[in-house]
C-alpha atoms as a PDB file:
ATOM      1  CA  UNK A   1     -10.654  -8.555   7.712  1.00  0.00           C
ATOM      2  CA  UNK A   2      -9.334  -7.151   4.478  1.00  0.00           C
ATOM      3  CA  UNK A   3      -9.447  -3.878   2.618  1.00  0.00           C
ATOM      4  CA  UNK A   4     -12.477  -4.662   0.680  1.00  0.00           C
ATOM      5  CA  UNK A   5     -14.025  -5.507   3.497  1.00  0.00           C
ATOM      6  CA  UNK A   6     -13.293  -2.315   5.258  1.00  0.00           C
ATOM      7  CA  UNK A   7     -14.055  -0.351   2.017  1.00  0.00           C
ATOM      8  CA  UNK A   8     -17.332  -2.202   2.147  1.00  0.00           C
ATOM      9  CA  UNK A   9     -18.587  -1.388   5.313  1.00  0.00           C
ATOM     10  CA  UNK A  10     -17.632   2.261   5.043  1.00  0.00           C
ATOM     11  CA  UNK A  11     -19.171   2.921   1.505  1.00  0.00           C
ATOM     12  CA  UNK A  12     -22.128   0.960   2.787  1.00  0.00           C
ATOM     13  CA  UNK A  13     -22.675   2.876   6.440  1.00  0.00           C
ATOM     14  CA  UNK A  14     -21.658   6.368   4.672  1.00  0.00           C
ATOM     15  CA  UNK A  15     -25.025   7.928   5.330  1.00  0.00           C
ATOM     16  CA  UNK A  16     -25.599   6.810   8.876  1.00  0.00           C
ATOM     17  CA  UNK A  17     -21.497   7.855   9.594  1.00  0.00           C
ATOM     18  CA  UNK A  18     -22.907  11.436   8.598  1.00  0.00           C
ATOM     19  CA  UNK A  19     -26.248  11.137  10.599  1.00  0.00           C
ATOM     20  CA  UNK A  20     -25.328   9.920  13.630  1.00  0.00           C
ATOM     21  CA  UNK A  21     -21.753  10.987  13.368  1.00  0.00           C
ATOM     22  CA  UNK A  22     -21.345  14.021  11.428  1.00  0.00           C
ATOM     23  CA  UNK A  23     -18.344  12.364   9.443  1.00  0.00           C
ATOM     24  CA  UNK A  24     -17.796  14.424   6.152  1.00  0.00           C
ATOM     25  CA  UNK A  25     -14.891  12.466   4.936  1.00  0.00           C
ATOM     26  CA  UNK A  26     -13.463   9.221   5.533  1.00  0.00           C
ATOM     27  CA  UNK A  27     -10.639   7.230   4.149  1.00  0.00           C
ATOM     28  CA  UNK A  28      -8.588   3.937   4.926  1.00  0.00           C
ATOM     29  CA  UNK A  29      -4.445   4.239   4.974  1.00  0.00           C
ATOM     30  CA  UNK A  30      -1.875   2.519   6.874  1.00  0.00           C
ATOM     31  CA  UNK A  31      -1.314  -1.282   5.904  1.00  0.00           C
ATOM     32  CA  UNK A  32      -4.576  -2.345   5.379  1.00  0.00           C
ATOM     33  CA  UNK A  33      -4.680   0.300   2.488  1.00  0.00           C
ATOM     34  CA  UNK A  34      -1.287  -1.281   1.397  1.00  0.00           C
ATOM     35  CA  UNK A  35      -2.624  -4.609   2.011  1.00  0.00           C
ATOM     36  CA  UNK A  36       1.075  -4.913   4.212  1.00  0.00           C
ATOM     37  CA  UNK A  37      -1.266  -5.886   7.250  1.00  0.00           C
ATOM     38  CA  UNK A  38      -0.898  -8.867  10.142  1.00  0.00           C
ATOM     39  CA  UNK A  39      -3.342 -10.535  12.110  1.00  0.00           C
ATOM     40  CA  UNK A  40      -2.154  -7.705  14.871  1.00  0.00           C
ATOM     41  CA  UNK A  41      -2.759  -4.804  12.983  1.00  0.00           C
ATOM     42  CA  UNK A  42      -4.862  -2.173  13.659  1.00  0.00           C
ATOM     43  CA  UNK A  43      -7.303  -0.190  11.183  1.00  0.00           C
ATOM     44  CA  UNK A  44      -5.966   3.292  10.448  1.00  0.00           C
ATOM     45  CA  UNK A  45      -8.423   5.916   8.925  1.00  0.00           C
ATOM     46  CA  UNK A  46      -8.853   9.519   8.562  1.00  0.00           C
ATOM     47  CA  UNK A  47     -11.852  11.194   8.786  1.00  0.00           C
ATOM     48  CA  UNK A  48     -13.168  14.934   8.584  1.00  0.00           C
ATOM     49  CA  UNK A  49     -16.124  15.143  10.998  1.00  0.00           C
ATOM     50  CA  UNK A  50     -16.535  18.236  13.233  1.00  0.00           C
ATOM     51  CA  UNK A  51     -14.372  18.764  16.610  1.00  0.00           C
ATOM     52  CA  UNK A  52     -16.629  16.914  19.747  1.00  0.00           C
ATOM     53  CA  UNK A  53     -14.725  14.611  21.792  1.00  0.00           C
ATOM     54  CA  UNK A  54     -17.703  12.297  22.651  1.00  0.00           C
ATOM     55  CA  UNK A  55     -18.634  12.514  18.547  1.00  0.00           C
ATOM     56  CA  UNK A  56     -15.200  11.110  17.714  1.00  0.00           C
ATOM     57  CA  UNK A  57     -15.177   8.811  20.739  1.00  0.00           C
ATOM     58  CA  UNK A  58     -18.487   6.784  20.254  1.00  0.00           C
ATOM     59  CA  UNK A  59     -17.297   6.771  16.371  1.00  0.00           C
ATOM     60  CA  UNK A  60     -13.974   4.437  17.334  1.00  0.00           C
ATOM     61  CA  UNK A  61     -16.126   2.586  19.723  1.00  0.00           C
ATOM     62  CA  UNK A  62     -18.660   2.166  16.840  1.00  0.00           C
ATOM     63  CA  UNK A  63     -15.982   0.993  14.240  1.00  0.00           C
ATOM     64  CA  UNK A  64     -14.226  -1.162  16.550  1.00  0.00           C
ATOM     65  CA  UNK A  65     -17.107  -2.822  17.570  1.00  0.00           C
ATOM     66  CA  UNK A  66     -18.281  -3.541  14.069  1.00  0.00           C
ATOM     67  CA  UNK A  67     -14.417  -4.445  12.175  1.00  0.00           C
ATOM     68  CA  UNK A  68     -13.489  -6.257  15.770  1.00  0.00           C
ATOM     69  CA  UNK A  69     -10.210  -4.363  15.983  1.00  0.00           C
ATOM     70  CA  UNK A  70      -8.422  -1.538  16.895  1.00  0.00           C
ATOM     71  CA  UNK A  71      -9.335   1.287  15.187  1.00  0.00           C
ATOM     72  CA  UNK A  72      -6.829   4.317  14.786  1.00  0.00           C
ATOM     73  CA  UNK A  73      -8.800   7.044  14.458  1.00  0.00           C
ATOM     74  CA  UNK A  74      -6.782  10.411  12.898  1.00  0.00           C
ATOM     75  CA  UNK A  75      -8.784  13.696  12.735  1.00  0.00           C
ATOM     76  CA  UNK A  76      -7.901  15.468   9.048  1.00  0.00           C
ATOM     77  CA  UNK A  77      -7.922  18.843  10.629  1.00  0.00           C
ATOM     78  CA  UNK A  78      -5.229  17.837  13.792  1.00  0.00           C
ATOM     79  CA  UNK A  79      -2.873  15.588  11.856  1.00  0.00           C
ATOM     80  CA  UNK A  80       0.525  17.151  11.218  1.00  0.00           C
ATOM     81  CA  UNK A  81       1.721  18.278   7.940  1.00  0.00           C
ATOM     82  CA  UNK A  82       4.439  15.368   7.588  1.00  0.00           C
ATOM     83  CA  UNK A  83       1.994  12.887   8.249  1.00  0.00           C
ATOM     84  CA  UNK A  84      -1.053  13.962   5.683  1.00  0.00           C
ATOM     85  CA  UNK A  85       1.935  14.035   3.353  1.00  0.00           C
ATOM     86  CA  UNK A  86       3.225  10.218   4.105  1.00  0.00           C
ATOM     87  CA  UNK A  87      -0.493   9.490   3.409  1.00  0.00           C
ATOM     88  CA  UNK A  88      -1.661  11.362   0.514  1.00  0.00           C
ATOM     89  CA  UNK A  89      -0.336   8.430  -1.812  1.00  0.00           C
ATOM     90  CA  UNK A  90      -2.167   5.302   0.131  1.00  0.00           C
ATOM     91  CA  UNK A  91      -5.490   6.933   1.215  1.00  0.00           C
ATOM     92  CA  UNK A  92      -8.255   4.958  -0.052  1.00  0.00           C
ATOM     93  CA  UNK A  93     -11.739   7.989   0.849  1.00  0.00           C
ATOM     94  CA  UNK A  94     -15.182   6.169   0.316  1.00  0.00           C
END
């Protein structure tokens, strides 16, 4: 897996993220993004979809399926301040 790859998959699902999902926004960070990751990392990404527990559950369950990893999955709208700020500079949005 690699950040291309990631990038790939996102830019190329975009529409059926927002059909099926209701993702507005979504963006790679963490050390993928800084291409700093291990074989044990996990995939961090932001995304701006509305608030629906199940909604944001069956999306991690989709994307983990389909990268065959752990997906950390950050809601825009509930993410502290400090964090959104560590971010800003490394989020790749598709």
């Amino acid at each position: 897996m690699t950040k291309n790859s990631i990038l790939l998959f996102l830019k190329e699902n975009k529409q059926l993220l927002l059909e099926k999902f209701q993702v507005k926004t979504i963006g790679l960070f963490g050390s993928y993004a800084t291409g700093k990751q291990h074989t044990d990392s996990d995939i961090d990404l932001i995304v701006d979809m509305p608030s629906s527990f199940d909604r944001y559950y069956d999306l991690k369950e989709f994307l983990e399926k389909a990268f065959r990893k752990k997906v950390d999955l950050g809601l825009e709208r509930s993410m502290r301040s400090f964090i959104k700020s560590r971010i800003k500079n490394e989020v790749i949005y598709v």
